[in-house]
N, C-alpha and C. Protein backbone atom coordinates (compact mmCIF):
# COMPACT_ATOMS: atom_id res chain seq x y z
N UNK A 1 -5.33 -13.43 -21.05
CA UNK A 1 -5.45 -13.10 -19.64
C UNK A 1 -6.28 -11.83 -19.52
N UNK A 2 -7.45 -11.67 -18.59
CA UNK A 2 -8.07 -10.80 -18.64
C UNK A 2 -7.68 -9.91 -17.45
N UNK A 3 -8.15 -8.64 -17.42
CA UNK A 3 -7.69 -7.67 -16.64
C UNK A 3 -8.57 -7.31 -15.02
N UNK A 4 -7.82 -8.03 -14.34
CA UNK A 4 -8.91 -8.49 -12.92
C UNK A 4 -8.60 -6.94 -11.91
N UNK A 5 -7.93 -6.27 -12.07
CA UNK A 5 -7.88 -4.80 -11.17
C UNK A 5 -9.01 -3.94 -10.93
N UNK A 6 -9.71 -4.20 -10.14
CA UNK A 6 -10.71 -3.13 -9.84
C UNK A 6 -10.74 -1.93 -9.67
N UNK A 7 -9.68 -1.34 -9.20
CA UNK A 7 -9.40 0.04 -9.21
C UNK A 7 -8.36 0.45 -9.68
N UNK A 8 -7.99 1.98 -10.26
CA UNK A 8 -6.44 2.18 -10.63
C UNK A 8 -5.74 2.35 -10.07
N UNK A 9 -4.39 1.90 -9.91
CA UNK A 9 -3.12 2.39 -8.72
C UNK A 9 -2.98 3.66 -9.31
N UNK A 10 -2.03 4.29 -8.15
CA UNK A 10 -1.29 5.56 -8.70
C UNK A 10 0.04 5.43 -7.59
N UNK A 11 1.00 5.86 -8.71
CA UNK A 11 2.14 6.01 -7.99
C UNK A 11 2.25 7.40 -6.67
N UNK A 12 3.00 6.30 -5.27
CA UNK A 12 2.79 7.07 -4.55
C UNK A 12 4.00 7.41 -4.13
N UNK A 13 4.80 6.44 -4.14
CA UNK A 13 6.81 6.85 -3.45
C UNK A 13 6.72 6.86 -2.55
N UNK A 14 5.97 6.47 -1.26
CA UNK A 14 5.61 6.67 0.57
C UNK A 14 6.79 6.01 0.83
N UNK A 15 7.26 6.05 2.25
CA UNK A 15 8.25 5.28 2.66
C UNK A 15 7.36 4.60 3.93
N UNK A 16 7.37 2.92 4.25
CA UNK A 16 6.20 2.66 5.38
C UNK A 16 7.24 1.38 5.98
N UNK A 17 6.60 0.87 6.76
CA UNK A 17 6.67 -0.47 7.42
C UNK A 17 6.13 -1.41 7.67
N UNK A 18 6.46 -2.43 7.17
CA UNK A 18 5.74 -4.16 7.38
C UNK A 18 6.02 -4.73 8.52
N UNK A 19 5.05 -5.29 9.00
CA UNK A 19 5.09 -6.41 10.38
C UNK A 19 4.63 -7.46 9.83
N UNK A 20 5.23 -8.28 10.38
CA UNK A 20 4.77 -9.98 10.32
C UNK A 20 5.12 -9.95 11.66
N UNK A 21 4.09 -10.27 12.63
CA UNK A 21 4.01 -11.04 13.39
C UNK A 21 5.42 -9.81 14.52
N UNK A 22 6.27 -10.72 15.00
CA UNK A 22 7.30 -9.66 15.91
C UNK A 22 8.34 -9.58 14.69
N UNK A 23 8.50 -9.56 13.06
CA UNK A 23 9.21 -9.19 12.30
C UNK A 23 9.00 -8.41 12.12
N UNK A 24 10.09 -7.21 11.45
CA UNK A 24 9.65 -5.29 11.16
C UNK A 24 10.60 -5.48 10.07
N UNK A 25 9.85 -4.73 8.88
CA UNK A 25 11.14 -4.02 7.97
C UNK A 25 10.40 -2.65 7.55
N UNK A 26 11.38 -2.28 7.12
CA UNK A 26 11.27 -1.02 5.96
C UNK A 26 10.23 -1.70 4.58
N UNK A 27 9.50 -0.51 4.10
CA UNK A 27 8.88 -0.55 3.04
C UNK A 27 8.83 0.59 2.14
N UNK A 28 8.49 0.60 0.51
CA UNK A 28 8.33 1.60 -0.27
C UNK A 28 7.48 1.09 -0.90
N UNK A 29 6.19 2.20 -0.48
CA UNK A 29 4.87 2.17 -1.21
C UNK A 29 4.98 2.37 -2.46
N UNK A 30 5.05 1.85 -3.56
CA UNK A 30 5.16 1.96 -5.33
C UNK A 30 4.11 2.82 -5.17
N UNK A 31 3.12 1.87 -5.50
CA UNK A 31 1.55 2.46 -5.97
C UNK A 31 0.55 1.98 -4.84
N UNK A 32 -0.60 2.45 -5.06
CA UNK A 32 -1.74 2.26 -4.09
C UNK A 32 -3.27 2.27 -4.84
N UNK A 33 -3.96 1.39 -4.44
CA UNK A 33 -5.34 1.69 -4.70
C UNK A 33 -6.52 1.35 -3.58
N UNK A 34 -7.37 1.56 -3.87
CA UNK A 34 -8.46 1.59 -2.65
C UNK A 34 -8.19 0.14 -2.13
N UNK A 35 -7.84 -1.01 -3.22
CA UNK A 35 -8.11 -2.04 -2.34
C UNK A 35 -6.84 -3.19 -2.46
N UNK A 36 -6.03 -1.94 -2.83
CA UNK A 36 -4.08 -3.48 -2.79
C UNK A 36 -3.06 -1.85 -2.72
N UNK A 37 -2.19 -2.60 -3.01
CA UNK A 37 -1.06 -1.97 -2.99
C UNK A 37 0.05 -2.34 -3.43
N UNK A 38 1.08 -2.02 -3.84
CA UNK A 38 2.54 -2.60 -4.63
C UNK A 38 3.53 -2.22 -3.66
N UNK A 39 4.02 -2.70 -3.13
CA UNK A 39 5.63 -2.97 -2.04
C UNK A 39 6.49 -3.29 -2.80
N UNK A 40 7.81 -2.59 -2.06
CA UNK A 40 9.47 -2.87 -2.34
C UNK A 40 9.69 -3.23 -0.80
N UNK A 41 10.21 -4.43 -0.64
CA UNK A 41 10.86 -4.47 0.81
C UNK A 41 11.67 -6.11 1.10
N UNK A 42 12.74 -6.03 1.85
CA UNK A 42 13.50 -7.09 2.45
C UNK A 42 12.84 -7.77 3.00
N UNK A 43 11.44 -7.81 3.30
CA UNK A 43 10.90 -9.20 4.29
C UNK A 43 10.55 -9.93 3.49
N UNK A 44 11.44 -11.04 4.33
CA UNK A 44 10.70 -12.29 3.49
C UNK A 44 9.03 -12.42 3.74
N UNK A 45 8.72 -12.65 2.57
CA UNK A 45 7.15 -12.96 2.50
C UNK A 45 7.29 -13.70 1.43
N UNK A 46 5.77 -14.63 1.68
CA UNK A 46 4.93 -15.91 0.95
C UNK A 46 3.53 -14.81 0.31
N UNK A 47 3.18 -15.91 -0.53
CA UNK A 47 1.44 -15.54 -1.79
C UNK A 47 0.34 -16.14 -0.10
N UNK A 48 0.04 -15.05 0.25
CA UNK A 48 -0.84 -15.76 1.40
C UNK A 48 -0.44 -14.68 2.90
N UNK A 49 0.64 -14.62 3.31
CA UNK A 49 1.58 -14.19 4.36
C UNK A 49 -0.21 -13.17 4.59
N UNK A 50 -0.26 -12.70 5.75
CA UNK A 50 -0.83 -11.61 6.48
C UNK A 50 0.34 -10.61 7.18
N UNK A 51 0.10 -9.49 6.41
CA UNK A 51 1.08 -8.60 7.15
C UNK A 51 -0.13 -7.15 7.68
N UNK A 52 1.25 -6.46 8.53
CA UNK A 52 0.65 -5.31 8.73
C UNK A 52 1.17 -3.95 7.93
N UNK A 53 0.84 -2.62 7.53
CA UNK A 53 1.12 -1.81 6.99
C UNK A 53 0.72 -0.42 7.18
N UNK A 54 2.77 0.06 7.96
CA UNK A 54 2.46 1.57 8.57
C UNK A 54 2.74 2.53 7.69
N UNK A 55 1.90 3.75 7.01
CA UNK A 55 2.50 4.72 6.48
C UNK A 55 2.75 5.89 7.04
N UNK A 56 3.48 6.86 6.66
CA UNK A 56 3.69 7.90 7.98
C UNK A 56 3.61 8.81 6.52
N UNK A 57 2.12 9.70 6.72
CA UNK A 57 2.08 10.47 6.62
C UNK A 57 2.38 11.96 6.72
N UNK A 58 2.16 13.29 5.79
CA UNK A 58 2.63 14.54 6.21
C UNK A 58 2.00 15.11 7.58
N UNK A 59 2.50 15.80 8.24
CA UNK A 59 1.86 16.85 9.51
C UNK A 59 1.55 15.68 10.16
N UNK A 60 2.66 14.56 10.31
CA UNK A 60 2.82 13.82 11.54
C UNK A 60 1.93 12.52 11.73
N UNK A 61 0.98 12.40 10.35
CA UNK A 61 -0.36 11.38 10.22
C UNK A 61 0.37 10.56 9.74
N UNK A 62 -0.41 9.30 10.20
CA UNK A 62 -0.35 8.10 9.35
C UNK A 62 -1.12 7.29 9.05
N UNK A 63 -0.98 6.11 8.18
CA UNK A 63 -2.15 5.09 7.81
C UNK A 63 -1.66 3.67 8.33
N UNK A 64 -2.81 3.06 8.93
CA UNK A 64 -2.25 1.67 8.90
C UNK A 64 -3.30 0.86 8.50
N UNK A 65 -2.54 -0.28 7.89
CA UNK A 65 -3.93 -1.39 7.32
C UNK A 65 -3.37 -2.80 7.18
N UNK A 66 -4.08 -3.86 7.31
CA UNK A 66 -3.99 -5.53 6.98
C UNK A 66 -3.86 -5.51 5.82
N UNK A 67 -2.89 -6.35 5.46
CA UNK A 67 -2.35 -6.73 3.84
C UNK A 67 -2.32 -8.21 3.39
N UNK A 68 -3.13 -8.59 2.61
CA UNK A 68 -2.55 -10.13 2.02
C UNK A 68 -1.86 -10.74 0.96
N UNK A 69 -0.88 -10.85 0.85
CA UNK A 69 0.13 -11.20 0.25
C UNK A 69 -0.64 -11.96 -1.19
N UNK A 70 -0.52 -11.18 -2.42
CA UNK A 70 -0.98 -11.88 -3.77
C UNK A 70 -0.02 -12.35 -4.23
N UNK A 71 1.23 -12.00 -4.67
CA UNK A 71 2.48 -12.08 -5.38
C UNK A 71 3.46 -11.57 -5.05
N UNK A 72 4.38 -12.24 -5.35
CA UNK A 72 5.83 -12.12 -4.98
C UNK A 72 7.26 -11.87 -5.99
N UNK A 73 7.58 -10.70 -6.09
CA UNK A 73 8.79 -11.17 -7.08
C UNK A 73 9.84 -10.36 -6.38
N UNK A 74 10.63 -10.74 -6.11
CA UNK A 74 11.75 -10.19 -5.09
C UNK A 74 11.97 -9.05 -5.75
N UNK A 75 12.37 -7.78 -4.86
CA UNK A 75 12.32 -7.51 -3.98
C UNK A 75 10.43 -6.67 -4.22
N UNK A 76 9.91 -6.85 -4.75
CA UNK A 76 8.65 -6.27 -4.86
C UNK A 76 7.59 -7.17 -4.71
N UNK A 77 6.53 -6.66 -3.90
CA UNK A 77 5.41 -7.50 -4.09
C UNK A 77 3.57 -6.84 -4.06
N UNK A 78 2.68 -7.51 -4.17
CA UNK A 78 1.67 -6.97 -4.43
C UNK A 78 0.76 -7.87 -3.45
N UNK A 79 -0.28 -6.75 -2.69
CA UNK A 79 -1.37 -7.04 -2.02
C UNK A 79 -2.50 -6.33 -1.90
N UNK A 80 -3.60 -6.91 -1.25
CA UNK A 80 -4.54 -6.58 -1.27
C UNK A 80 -4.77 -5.81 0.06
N UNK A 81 -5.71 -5.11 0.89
CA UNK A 81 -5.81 -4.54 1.03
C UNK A 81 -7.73 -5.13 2.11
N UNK A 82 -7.20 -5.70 3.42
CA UNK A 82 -8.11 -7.16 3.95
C UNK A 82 -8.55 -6.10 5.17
N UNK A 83 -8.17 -5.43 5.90
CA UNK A 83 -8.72 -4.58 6.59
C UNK A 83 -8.02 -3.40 6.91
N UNK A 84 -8.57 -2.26 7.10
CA UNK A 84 -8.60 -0.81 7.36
C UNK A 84 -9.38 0.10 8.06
N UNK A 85 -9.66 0.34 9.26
CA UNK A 85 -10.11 1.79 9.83
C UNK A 85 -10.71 2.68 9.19
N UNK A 86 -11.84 2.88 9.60
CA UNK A 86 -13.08 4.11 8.91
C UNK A 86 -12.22 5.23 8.54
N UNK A 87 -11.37 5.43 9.59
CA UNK A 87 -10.45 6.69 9.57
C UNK A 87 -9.37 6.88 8.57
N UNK A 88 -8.69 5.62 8.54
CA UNK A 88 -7.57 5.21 8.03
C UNK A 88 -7.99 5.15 5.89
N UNK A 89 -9.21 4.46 6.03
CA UNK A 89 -9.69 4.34 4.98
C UNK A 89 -10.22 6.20 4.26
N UNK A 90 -10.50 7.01 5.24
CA UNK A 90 -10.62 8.18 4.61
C UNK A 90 -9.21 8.91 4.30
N UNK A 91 -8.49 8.63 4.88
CA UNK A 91 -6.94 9.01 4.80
C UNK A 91 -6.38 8.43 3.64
N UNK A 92 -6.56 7.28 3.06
CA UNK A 92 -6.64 6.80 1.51
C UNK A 92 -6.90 7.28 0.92
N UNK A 93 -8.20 7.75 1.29
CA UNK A 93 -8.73 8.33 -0.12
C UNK A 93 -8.41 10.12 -0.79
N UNK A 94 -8.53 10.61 0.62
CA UNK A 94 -7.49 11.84 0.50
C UNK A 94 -6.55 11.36 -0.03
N UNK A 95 -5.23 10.62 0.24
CA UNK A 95 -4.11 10.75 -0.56
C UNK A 95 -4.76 10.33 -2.26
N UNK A 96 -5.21 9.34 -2.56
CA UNK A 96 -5.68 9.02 -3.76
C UNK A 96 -6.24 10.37 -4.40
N UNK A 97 -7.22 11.12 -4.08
CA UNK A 97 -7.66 12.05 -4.80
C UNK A 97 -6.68 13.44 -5.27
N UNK A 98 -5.90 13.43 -4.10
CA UNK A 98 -5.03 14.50 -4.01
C UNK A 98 -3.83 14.23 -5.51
N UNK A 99 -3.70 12.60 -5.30
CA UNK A 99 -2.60 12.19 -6.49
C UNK A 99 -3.16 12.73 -7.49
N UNK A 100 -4.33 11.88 -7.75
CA UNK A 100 -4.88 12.57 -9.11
C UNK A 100 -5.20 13.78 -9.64
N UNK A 101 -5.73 14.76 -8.52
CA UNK A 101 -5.64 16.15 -8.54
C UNK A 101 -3.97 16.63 -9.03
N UNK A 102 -3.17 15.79 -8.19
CA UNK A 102 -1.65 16.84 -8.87
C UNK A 102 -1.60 16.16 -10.24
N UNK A 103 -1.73 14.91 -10.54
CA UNK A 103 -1.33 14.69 -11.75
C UNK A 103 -2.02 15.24 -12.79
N UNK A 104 -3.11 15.58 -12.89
CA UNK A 104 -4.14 16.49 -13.72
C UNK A 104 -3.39 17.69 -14.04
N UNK A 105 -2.80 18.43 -12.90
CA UNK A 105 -3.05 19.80 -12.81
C UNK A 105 -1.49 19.69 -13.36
N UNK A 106 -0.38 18.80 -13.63
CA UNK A 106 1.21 18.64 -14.37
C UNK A 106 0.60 18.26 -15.78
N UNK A 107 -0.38 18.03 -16.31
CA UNK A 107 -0.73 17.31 -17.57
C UNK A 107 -1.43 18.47 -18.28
């Protein structure tokens, strides 16, 4: 099996929220990368599902973005990462750089 990840996750621990449609749950952002993400959460979801995804950022910010459902293994799952905001998408990448900046600077 070859290694299809385009970018590296990094563990993030966020606490966010999934929508399907008029469904809401709680979520915990595992990890993140520019273009998926790893979920812990009670909604039922399918390999396919379109969800939505709120993070609530520090000093009151947040991120939101379209998610498509790759895999499923209860209670965790993994997606990609189908649309995002110019804005929203720079707010990624701040958190991403910032991770790696702290983890550098503990190593």
């Amino acid at each position: 099996m070859g290694f299809k990840r385009k970018h590296s996750r990094l563990d993030v621990g966020r606490v966010g929220r999934l929508q399907r449609g008029s469904l809401s749950a709680p979520c915990k952002v595992l990890d993140v990368s520019e273009s998926g993400v790893r979920l812990e959460s009670r909604l039922f979801v399918r390999s396919g599902d379109v969800l939505q995804l709120g993070i609530d950022l520090e000093h009151g910010r947040s991120l939101t973005c379209e998610l498509e459902v790759i895999h499923v293994r209860k209670p965790k799952l993994g997606a990609k990462i189908i649309a995002i905001s110019p804005a929203d998408r720079e707010r990624l990448t701040h958190i991403l750089d910032e991770q790696v900046q702290s983890n550098f600077s503990r190593g």
